[in-house]
N, C-alpha and C. Protein backbone atom coordinates (compact mmCIF):
# COMPACT_ATOMS: atom_id res chain seq x y z
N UNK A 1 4.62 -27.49 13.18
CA UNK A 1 3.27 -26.98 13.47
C UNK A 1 3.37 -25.65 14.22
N UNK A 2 2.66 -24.63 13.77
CA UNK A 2 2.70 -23.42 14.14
C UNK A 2 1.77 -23.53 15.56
N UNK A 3 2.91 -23.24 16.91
CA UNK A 3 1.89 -23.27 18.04
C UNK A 3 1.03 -21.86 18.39
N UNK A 4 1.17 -20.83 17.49
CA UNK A 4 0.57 -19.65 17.98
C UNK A 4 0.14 -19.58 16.57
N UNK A 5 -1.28 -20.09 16.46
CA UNK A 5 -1.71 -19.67 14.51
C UNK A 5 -2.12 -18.02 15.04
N UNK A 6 -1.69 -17.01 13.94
CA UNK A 6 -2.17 -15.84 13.71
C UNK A 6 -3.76 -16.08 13.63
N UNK A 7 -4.75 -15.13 14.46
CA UNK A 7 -6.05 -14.98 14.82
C UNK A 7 -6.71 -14.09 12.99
N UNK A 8 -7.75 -14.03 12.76
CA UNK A 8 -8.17 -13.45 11.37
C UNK A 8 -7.48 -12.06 11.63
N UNK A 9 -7.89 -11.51 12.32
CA UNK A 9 -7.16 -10.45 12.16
C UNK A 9 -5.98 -9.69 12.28
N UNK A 10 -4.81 -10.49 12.65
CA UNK A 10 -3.82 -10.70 12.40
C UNK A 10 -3.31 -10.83 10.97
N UNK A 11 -3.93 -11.87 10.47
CA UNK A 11 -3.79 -12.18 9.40
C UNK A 11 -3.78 -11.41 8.33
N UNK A 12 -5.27 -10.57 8.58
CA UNK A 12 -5.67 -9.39 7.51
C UNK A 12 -4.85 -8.55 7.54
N UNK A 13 -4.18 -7.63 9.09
CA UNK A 13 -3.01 -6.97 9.00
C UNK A 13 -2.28 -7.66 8.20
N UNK A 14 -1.57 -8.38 8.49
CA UNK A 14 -0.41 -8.51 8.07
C UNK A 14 -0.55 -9.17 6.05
N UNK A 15 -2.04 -9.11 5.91
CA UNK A 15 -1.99 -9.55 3.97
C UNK A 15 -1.82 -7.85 3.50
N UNK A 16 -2.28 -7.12 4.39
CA UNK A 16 -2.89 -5.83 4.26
C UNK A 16 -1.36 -4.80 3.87
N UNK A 17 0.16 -5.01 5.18
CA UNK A 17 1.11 -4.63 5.08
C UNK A 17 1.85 -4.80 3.92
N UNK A 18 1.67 -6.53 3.39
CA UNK A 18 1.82 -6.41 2.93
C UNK A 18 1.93 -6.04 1.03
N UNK A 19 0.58 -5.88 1.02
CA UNK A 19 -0.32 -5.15 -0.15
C UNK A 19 0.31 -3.65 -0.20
N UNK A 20 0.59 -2.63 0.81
CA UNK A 20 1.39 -1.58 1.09
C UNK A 20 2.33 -1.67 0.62
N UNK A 21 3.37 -3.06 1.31
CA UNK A 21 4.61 -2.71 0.59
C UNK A 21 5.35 -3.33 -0.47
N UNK A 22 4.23 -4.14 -0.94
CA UNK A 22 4.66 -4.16 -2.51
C UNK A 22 3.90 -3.11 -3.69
N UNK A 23 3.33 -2.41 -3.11
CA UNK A 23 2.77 -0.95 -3.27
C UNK A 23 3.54 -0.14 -3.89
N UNK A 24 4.27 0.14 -2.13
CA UNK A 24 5.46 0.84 -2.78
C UNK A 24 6.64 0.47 -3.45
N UNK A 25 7.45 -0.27 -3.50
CA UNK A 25 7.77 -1.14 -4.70
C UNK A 25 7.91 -1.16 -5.99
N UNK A 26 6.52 -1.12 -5.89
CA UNK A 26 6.38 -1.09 -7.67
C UNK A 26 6.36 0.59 -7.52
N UNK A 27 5.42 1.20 -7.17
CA UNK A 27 5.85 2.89 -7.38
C UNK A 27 7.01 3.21 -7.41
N UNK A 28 8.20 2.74 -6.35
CA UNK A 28 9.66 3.40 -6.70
C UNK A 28 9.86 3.42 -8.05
N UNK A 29 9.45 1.77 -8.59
CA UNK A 29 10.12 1.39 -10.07
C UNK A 29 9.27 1.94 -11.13
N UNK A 30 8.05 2.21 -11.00
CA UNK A 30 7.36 2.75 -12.02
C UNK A 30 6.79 3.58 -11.56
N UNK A 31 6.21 4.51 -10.97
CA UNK A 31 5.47 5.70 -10.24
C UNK A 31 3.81 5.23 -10.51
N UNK A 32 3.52 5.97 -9.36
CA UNK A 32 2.28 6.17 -8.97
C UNK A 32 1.26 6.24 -10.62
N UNK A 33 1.63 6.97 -11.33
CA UNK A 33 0.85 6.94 -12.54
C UNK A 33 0.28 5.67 -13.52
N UNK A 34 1.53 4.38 -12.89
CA UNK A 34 1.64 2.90 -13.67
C UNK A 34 1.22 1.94 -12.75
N UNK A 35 0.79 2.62 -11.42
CA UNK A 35 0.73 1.60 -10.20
C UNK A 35 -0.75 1.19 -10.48
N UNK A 36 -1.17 -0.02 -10.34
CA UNK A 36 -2.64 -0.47 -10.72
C UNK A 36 -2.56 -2.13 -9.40
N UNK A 37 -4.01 -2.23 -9.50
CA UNK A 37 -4.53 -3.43 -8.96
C UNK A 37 -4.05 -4.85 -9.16
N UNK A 38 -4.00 -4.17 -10.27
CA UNK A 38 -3.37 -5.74 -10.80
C UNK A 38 -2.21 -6.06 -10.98
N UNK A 39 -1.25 -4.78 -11.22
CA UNK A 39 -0.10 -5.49 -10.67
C UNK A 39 0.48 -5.56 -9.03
N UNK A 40 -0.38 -5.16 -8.25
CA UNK A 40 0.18 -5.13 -6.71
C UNK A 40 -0.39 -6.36 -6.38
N UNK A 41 -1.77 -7.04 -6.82
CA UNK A 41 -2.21 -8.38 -6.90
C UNK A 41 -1.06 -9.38 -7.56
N UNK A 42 -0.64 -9.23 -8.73
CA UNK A 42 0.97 -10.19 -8.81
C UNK A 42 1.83 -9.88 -7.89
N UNK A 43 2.45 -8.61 -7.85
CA UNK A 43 3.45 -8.82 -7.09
C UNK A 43 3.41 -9.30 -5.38
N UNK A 44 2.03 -9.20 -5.29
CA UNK A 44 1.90 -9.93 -3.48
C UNK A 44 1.51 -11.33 -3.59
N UNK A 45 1.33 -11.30 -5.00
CA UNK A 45 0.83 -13.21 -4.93
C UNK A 45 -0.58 -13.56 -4.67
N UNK A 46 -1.30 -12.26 -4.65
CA UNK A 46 -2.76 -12.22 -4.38
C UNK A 46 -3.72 -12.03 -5.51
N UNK A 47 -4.78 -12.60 -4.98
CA UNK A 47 -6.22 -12.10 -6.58
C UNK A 47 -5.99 -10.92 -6.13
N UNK A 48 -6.75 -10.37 -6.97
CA UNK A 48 -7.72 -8.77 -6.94
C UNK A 48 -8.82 -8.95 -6.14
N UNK A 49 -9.39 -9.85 -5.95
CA UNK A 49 -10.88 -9.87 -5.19
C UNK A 49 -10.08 -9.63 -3.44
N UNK A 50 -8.48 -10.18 -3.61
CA UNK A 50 -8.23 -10.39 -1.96
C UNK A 50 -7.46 -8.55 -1.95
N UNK A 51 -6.92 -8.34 -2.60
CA UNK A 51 -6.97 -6.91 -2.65
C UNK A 51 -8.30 -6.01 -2.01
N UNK A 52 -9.07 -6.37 -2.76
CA UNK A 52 -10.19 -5.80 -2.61
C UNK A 52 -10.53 -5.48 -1.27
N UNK A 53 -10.95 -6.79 -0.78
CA UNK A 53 -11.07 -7.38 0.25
C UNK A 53 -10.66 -6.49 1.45
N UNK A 54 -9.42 -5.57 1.12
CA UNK A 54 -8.16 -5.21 2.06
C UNK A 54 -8.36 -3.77 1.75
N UNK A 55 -8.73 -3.33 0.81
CA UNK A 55 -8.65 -1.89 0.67
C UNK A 55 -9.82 -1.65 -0.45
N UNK A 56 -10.94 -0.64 -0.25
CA UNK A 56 -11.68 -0.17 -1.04
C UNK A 56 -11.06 -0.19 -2.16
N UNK A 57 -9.90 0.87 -2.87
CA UNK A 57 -9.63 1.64 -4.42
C UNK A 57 -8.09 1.63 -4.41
N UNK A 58 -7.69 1.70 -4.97
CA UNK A 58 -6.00 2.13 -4.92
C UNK A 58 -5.59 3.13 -4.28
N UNK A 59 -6.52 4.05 -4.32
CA UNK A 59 -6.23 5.86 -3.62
C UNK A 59 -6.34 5.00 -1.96
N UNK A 60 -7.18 3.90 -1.74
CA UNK A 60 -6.84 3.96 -0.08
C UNK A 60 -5.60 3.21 -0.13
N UNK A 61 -5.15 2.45 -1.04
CA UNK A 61 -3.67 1.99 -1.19
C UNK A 61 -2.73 2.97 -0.63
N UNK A 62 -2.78 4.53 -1.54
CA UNK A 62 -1.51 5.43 -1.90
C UNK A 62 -1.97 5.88 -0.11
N UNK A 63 -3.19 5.89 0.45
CA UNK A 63 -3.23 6.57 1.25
C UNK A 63 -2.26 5.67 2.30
N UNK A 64 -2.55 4.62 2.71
CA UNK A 64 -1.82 3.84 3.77
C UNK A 64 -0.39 4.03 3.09
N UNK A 65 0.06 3.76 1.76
CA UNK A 65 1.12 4.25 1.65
C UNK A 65 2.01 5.17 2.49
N UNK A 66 1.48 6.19 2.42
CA UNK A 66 1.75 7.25 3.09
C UNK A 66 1.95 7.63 4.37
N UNK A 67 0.64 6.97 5.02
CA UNK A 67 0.81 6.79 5.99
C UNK A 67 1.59 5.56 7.16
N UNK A 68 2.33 4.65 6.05
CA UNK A 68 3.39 3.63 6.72
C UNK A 68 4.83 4.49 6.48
N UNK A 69 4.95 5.27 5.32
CA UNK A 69 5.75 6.05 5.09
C UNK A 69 6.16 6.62 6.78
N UNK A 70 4.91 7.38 6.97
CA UNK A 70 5.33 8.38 7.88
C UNK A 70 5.81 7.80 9.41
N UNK A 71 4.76 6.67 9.55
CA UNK A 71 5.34 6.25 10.50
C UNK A 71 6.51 5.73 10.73
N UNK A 72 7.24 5.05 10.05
CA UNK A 72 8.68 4.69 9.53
C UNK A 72 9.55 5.53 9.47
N UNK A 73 9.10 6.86 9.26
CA UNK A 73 10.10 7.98 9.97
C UNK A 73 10.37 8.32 10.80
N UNK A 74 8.60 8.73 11.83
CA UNK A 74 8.75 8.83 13.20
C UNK A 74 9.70 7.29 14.14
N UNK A 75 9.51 6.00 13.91
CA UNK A 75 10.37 5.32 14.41
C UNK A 75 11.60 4.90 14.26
N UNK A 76 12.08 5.47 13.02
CA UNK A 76 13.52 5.60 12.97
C UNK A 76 14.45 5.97 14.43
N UNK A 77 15.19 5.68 14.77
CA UNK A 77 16.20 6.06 15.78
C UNK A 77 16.71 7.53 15.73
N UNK A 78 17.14 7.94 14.35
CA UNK A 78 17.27 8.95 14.26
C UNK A 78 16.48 10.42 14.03
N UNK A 79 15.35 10.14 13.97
CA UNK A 79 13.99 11.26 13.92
C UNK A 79 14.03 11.74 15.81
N UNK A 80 14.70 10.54 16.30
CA UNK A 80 14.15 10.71 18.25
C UNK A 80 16.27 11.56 18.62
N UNK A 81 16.91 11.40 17.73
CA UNK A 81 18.17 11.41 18.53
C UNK A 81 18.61 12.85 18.23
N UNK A 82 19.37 13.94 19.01
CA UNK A 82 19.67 14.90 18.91
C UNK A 82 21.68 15.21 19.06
N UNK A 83 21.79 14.94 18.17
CA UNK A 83 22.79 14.90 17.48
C UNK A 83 23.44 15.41 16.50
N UNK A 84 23.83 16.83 16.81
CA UNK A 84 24.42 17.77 15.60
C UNK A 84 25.20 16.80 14.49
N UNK A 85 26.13 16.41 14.84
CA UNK A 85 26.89 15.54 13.73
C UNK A 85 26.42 14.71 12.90
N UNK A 86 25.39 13.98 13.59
CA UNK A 86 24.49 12.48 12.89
C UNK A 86 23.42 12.98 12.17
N UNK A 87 22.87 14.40 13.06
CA UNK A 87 21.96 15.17 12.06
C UNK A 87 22.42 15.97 10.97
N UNK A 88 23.71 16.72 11.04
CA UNK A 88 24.02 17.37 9.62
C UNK A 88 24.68 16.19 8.74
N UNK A 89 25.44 14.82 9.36
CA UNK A 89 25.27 14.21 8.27
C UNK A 89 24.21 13.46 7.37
N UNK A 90 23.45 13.37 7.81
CA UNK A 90 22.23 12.84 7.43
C UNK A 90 21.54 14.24 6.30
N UNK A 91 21.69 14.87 6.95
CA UNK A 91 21.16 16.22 5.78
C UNK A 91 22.23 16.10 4.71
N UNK A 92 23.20 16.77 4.56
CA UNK A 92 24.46 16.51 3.80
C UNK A 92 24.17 15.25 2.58
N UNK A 93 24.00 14.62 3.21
CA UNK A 93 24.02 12.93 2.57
C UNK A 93 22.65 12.84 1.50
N UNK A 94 21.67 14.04 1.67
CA UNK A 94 20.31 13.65 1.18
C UNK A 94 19.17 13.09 1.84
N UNK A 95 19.70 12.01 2.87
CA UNK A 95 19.01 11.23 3.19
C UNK A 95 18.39 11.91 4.92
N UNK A 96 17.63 12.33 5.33
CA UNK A 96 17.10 13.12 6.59
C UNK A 96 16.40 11.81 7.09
N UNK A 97 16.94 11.65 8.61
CA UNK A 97 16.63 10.11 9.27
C UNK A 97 16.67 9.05 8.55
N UNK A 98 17.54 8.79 7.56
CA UNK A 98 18.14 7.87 7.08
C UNK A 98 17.06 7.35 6.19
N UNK A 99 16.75 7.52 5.31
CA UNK A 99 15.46 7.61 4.69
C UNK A 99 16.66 7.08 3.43
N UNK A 100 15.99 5.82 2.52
CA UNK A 100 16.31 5.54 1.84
C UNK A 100 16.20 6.06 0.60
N UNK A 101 16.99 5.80 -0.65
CA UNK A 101 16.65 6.65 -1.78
C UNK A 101 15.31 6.41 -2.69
N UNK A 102 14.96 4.89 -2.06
CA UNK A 102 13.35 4.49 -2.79
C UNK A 102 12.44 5.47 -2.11
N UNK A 103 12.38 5.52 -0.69
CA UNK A 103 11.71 6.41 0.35
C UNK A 103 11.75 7.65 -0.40
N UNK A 104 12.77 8.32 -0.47
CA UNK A 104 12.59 9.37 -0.72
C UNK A 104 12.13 9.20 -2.61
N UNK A 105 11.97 8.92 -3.33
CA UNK A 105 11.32 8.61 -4.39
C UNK A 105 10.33 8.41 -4.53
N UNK A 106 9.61 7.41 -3.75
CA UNK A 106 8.00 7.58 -3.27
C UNK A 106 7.15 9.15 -2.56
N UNK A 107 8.28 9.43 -1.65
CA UNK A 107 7.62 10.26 -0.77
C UNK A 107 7.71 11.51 -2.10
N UNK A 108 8.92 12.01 -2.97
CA UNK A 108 8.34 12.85 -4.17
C UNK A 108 7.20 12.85 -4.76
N UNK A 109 6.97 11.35 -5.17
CA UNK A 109 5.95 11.19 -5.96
C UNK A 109 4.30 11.65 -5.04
N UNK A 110 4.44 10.92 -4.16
CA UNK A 110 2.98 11.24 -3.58
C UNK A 110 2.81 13.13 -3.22
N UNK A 111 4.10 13.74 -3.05
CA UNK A 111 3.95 14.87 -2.95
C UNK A 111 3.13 16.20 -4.09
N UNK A 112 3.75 14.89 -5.11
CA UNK A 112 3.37 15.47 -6.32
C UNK A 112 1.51 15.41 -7.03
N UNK A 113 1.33 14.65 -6.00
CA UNK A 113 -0.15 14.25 -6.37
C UNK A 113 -1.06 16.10 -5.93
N UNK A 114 -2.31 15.84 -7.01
CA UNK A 114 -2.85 16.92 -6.42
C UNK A 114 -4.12 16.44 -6.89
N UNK A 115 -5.51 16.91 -6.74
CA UNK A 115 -6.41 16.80 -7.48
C UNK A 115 -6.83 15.79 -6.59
N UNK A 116 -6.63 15.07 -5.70
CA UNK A 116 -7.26 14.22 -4.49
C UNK A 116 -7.43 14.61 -3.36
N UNK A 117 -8.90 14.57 -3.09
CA UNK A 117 -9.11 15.39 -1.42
C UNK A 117 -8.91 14.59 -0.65
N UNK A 118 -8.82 13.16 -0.61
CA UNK A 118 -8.98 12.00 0.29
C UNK A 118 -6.90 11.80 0.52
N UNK A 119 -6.29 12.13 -0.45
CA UNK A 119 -4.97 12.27 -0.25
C UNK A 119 -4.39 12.99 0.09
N UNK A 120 -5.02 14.50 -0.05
CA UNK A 120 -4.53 15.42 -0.02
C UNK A 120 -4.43 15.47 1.60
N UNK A 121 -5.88 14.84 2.26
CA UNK A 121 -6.08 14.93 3.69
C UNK A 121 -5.04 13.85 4.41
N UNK A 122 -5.11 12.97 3.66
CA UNK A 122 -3.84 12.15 4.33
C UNK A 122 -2.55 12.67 4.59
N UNK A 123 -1.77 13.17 3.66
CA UNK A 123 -0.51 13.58 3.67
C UNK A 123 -0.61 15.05 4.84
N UNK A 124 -1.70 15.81 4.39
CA UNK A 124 -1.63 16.95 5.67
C UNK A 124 -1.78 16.39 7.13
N UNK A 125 -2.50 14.79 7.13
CA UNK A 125 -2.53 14.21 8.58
C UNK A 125 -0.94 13.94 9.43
N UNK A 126 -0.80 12.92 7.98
CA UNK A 126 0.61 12.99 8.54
C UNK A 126 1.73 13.75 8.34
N UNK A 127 1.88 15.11 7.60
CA UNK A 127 2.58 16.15 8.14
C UNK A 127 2.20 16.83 9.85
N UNK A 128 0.55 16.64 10.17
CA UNK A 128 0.61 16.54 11.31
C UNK A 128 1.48 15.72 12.21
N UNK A 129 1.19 14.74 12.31
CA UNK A 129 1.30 14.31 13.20
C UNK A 129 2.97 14.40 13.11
N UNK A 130 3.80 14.31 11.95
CA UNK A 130 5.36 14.55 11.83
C UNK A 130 5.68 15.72 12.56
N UNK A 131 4.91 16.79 12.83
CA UNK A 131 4.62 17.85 13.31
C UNK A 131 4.84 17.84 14.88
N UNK A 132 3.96 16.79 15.30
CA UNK A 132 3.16 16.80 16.82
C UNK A 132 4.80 16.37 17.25
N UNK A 133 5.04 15.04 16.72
CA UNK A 133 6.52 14.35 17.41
C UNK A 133 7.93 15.36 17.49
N UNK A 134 7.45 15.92 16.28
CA UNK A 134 8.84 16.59 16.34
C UNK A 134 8.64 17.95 17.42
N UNK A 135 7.85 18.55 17.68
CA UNK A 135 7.54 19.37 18.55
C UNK A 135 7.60 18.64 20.43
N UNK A 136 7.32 17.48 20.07
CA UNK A 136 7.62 16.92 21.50
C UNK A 136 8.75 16.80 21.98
N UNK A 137 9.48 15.84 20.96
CA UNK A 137 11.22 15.70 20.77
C UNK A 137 11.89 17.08 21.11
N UNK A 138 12.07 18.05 20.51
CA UNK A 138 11.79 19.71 20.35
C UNK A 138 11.97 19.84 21.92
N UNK A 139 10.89 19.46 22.85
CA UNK A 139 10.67 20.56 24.13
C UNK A 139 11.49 19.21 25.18
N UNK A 140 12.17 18.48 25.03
CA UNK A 140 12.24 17.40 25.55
C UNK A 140 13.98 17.70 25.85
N UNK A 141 14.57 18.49 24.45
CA UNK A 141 16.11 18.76 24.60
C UNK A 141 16.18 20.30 24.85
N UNK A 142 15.47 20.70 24.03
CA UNK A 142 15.29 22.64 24.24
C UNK A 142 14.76 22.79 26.05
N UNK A 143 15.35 22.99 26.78
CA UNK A 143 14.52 22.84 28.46
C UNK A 143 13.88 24.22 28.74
N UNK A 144 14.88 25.25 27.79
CA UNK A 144 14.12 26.69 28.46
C UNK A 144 13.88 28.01 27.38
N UNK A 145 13.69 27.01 26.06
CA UNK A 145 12.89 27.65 25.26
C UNK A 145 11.02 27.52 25.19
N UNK A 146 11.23 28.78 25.11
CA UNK A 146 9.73 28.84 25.18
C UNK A 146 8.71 27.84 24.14
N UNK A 147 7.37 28.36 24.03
CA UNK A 147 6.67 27.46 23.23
C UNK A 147 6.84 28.17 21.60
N UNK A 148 6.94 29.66 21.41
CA UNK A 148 7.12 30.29 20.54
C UNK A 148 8.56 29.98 19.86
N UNK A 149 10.00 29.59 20.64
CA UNK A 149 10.76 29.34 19.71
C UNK A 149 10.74 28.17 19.60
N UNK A 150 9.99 27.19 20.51
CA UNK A 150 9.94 25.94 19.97
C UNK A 150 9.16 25.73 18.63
N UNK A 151 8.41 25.82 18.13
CA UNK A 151 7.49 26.25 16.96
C UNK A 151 8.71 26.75 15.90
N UNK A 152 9.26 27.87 15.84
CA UNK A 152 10.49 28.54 15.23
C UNK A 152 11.48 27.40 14.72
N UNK A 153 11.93 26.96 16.07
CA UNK A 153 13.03 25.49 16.06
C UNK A 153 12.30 24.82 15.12
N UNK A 154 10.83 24.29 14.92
CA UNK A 154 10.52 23.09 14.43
C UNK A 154 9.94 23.34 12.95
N UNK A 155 9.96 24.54 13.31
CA UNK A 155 9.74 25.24 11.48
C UNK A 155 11.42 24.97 10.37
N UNK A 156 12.55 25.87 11.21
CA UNK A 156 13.43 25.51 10.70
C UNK A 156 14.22 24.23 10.27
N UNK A 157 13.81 23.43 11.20
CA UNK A 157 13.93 21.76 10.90
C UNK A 157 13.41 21.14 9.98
N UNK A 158 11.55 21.44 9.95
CA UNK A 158 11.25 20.79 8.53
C UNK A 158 11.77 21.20 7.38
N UNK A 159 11.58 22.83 7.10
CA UNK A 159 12.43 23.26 6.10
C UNK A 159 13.35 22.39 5.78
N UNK A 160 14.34 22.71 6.62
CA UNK A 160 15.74 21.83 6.05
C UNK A 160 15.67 20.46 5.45
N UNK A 161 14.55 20.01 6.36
CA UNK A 161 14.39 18.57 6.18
C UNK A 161 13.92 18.13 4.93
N UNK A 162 12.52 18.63 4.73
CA UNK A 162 11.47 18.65 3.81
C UNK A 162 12.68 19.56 1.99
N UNK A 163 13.12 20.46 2.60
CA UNK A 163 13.90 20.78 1.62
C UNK A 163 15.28 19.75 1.00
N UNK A 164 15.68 18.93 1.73
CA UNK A 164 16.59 17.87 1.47
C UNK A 164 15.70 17.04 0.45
N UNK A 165 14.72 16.47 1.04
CA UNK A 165 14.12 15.61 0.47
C UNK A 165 13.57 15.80 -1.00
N UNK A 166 12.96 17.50 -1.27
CA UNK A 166 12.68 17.60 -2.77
C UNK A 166 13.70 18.07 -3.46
N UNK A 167 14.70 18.51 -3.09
CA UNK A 167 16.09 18.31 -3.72
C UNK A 167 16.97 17.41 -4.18
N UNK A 168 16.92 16.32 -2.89
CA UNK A 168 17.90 15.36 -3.06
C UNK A 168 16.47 14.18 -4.52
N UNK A 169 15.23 14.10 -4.30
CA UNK A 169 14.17 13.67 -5.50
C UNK A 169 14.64 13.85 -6.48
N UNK A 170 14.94 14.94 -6.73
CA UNK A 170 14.74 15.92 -7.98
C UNK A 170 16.19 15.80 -8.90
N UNK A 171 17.48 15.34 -8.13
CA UNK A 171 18.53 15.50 -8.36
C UNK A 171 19.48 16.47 -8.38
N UNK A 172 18.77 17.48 -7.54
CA UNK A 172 19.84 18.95 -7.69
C UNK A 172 21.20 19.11 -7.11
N UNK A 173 21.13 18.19 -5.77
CA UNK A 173 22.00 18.48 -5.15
C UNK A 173 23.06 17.53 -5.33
N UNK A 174 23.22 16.55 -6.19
CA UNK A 174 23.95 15.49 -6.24
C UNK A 174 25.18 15.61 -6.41
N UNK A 175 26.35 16.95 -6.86
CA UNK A 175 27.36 17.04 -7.72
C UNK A 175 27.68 18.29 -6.54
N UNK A 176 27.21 18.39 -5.03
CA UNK A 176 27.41 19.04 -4.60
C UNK A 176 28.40 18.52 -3.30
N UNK A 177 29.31 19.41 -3.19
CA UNK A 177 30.19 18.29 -1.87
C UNK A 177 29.69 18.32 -0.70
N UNK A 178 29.51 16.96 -0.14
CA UNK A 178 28.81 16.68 1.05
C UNK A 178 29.66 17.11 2.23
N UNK A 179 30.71 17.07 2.05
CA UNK A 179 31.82 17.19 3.82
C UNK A 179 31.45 18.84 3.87
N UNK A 180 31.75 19.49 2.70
CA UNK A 180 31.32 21.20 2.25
C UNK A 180 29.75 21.48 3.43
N UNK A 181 29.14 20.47 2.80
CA UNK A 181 27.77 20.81 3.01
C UNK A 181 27.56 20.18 4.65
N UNK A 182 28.07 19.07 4.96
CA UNK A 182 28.02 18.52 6.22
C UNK A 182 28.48 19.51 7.38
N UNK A 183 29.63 20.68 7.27
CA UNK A 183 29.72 21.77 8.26
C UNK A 183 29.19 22.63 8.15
N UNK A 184 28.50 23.02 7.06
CA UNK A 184 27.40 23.87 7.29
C UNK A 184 26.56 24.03 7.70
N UNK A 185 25.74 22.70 7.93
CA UNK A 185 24.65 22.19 8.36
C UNK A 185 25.01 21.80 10.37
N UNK A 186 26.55 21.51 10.14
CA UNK A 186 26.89 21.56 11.62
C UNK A 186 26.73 22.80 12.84
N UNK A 187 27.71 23.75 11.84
CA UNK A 187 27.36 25.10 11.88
C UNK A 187 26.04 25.66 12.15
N UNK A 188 25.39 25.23 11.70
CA UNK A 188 23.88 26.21 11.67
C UNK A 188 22.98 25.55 13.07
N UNK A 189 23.36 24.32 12.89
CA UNK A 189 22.56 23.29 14.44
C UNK A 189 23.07 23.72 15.26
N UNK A 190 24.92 23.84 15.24
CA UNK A 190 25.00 23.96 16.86
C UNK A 190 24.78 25.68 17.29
N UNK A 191 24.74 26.28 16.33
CA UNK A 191 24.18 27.73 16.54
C UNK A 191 23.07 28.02 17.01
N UNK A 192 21.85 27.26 16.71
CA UNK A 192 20.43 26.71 16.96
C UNK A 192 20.78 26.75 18.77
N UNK A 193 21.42 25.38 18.93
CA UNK A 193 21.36 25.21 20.20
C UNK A 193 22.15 26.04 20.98
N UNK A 194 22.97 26.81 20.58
CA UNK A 194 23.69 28.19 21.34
C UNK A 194 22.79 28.99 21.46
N UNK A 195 21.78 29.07 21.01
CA UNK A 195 20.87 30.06 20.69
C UNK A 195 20.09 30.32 21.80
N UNK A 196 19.75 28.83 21.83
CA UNK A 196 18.49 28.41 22.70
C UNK A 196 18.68 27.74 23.84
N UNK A 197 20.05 27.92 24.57
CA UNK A 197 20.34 27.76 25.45
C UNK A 197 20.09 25.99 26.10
N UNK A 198 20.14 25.52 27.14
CA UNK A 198 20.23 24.27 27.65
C UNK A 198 19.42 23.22 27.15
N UNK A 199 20.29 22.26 26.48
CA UNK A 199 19.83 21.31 25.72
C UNK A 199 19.80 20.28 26.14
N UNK A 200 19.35 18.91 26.20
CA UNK A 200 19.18 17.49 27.20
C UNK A 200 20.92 17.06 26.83
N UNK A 201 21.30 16.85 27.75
CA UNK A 201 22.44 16.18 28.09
C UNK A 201 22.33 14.92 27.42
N UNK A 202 23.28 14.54 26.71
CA UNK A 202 23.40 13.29 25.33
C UNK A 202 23.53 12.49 26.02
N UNK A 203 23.54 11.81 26.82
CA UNK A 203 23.44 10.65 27.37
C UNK A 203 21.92 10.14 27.84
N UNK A 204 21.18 11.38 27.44
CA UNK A 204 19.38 11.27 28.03
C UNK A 204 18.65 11.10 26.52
N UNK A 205 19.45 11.13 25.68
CA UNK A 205 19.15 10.99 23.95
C UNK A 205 18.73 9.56 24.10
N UNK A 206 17.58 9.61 23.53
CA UNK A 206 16.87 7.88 23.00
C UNK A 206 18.38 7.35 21.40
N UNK A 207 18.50 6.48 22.04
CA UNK A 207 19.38 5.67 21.13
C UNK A 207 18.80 5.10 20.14
């Protein structure tokens, strides 16, 4: 006997999560173009009316999509840790905060969407807010860079980042050597932080 029954709304979260992530799921395996009601209703084991129930349309589907996406980045361990090595391997590798290859398959696809204002606003929310954290993280190790190269710093980061990700999608970079590519990317960080002078002492790094 369950001594703590989940309250209704508990519940609804958690039918709701998981309506999301058999969401995404089926999008890795078939994309956003094949993704429908009715099959995210089989694959969660749910009617359509309890779908319903949980989300207006599918577009508020792709939207929470997106937005569990993002958060799942920001709480990764490695989005918070400042770590030349762990960060150029992680670039190198394709994978930026360890972002899986379905992740990054989804996150192509929704990139690719256009022609939706209700999505379009989502994904610019949470490039915000991917924005806000990384700019915090940013002023937290940078101690006596200003606010202007912090901005600079956090421009060059997404780049890299955001550029891994529609590369490594797309398949370009696959046949390219990673150890090659892993000191380059070493190279260029710890230059960053030579740059910019006193950085948080690694032992003050969130683990």
């Amino acid at each position: 006997m369950d001594l703590h029954p989940l309250s209704r709304t508990e519940k609804q979260n958690k039918r709701k999560q998981l309506i999301i992530d058999k969401a995404i799921e089926l999008t890795v395996a078939h994309g956003l173009d094949q993704l429908s009601i009715a099959d995210i209703a089989k694959a969660s084991g749910l009617g359509p009316g309890q779908i319903y129930r949980c989300f207006q349309d599918k577009d508020e589907i792709i939207e929470n999509m997106i937005l569990s996406i993002t958060d799942k980045r920001i709480c990764t361990p490695g989005f918070h840790r400042h770590d030349v090595h762990i960060k150029a391997q992680e670039l190198a590798s394709g994978h930026p905060n360890n972002m899986s290859s379905e992740e990054l398959s989804l996150l192509y696809e929704v990139l690719n969407i256009s022609g939706n204002n209700k999505i379009i606003e989502t994904i610019e929310k949470s490039e915000k807010k991917m924005q806000e954290q990384g700019l915090y993280i940013l002023k937290e190790y940078y101690k006596t860079a200003s606010p202007q190269e912090i901005r600079a710093i956090a421009e060059v980061v997404a780049t890299l980042t955001e550029g891994v990700i529609l590369r490594t999608a797309k398949g370009y970079s696959q046949d390219v050597d990673q150890a090659i590519l892993q000191r380059i990317y070493e190279t260029m960080l710890t230059a960053m932080d030579s740059l910019f002078g006193e950085v948080k002492e690694k032992e003050n790094n969130i683990q």
